[in-house]
PDB file of N, CA and C in Angstrom:
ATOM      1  N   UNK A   1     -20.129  59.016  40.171  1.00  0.00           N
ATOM      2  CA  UNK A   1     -20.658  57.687  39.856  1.00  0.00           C
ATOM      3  C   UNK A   1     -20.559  57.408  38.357  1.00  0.00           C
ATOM      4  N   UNK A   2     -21.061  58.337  37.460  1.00  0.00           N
ATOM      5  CA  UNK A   2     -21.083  58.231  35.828  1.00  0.00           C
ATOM      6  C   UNK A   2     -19.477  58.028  35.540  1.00  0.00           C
ATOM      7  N   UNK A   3     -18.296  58.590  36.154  1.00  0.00           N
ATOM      8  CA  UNK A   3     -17.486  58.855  35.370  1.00  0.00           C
ATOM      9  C   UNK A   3     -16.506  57.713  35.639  1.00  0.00           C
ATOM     10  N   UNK A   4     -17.043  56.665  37.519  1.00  0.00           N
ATOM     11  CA  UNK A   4     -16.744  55.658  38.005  1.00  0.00           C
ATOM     12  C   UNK A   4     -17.158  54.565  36.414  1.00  0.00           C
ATOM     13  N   UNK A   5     -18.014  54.508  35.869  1.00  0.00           N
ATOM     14  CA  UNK A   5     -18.628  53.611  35.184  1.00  0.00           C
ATOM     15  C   UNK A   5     -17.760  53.562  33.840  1.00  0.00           C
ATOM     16  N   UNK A   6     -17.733  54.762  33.774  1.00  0.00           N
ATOM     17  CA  UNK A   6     -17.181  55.150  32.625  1.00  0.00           C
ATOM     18  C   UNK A   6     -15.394  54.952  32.652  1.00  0.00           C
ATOM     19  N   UNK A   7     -15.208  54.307  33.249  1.00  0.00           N
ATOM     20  CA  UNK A   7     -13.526  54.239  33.824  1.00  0.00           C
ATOM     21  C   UNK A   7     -13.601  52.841  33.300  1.00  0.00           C
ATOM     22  N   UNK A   8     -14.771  52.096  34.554  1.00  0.00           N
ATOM     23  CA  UNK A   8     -14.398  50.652  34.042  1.00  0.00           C
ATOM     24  C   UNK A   8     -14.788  49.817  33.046  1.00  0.00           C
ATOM     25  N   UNK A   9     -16.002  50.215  32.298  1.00  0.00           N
ATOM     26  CA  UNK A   9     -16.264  50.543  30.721  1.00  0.00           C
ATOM     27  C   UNK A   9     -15.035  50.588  30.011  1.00  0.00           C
ATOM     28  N   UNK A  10     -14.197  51.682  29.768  1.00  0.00           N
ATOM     29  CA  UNK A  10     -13.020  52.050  29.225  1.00  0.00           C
ATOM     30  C   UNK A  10     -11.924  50.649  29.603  1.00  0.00           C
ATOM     31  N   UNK A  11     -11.743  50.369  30.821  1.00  0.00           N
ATOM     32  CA  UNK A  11     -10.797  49.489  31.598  1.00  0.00           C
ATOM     33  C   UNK A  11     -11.116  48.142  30.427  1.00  0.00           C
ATOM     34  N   UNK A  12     -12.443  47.861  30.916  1.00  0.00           N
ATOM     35  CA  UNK A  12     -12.726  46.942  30.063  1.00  0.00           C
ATOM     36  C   UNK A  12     -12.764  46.262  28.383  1.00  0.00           C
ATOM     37  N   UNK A  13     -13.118  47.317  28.020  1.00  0.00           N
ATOM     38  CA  UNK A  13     -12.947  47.407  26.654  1.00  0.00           C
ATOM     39  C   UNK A  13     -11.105  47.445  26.303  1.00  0.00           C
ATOM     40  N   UNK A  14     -10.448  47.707  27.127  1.00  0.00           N
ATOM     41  CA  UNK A  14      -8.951  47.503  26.786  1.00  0.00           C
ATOM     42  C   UNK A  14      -8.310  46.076  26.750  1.00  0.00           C
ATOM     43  N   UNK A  15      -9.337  45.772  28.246  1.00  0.00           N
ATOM     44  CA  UNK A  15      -8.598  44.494  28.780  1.00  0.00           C
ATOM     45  C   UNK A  15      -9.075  43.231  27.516  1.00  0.00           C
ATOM     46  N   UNK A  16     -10.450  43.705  26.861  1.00  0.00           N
ATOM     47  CA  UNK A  16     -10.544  42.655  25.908  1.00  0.00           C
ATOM     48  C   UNK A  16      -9.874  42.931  24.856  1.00  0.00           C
ATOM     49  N   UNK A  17      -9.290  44.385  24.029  1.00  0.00           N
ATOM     50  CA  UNK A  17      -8.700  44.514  22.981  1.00  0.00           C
ATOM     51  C   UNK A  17      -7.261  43.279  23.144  1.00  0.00           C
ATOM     52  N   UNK A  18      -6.986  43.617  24.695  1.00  0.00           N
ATOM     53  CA  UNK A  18      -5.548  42.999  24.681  1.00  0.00           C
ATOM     54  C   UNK A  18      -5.811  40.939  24.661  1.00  0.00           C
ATOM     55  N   UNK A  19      -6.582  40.869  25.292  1.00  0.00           N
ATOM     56  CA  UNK A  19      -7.257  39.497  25.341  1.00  0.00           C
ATOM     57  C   UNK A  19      -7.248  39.370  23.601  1.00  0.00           C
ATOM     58  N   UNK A  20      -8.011  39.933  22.887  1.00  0.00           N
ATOM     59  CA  UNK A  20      -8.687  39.533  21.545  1.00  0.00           C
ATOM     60  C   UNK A  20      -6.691  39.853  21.088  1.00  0.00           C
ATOM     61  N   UNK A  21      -6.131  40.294  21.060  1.00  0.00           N
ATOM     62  CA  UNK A  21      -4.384  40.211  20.442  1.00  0.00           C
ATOM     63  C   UNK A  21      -3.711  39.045  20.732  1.00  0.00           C
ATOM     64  N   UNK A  22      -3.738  38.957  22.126  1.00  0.00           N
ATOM     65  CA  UNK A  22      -3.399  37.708  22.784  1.00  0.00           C
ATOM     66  C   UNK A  22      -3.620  36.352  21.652  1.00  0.00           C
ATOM     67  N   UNK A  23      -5.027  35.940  21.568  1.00  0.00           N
ATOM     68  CA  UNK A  23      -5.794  35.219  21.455  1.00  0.00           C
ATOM     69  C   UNK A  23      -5.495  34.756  19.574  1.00  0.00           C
ATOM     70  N   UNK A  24      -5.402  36.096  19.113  1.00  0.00           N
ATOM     71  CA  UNK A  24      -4.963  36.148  17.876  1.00  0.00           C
ATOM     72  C   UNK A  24      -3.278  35.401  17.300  1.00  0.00           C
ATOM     73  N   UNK A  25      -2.744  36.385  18.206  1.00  0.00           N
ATOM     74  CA  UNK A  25      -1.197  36.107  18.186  1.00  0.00           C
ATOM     75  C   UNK A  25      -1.296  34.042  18.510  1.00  0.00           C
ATOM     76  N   UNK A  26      -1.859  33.658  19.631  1.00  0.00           N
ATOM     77  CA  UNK A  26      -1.795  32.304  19.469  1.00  0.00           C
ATOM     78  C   UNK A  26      -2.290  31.590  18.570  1.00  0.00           C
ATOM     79  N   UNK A  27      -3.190  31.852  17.857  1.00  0.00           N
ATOM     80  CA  UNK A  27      -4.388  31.142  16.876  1.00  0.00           C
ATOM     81  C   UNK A  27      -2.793  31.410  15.538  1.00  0.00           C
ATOM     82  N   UNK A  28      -2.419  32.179  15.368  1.00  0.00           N
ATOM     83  CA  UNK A  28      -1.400  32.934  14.564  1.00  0.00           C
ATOM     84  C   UNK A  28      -0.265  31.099  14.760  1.00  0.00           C
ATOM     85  N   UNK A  29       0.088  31.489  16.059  1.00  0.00           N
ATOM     86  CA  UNK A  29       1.423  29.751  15.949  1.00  0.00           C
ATOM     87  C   UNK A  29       0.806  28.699  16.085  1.00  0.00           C
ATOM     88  N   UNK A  30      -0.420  28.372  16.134  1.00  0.00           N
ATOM     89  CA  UNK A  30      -1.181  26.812  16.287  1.00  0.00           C
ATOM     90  C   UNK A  30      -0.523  26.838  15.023  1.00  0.00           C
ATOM     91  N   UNK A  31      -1.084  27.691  13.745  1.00  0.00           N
ATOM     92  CA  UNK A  31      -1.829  27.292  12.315  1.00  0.00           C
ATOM     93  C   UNK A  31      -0.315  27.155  11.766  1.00  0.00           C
ATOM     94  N   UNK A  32       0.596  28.209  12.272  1.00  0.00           N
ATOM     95  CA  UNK A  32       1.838  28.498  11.425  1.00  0.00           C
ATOM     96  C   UNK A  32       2.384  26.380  11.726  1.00  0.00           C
TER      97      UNK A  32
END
């Protein structure tokens, strides 16, 4: 169960690193 949590914890925290790049990279060609 702990290590279930601990997976999608991890999962998660990726899926926003890649979201927060994403998000960047566009904010990046509005401004350009």
């Amino acid at each position: 169960m702990l290590a279930m949590i601990a997976c999608l914890e991890y999962l998660r925290k990726m899926l926003y690193e890649k979201l927060a790049v994403h998000f960047l990279g566009l904010a990046k060609l509005t401004m350009n």
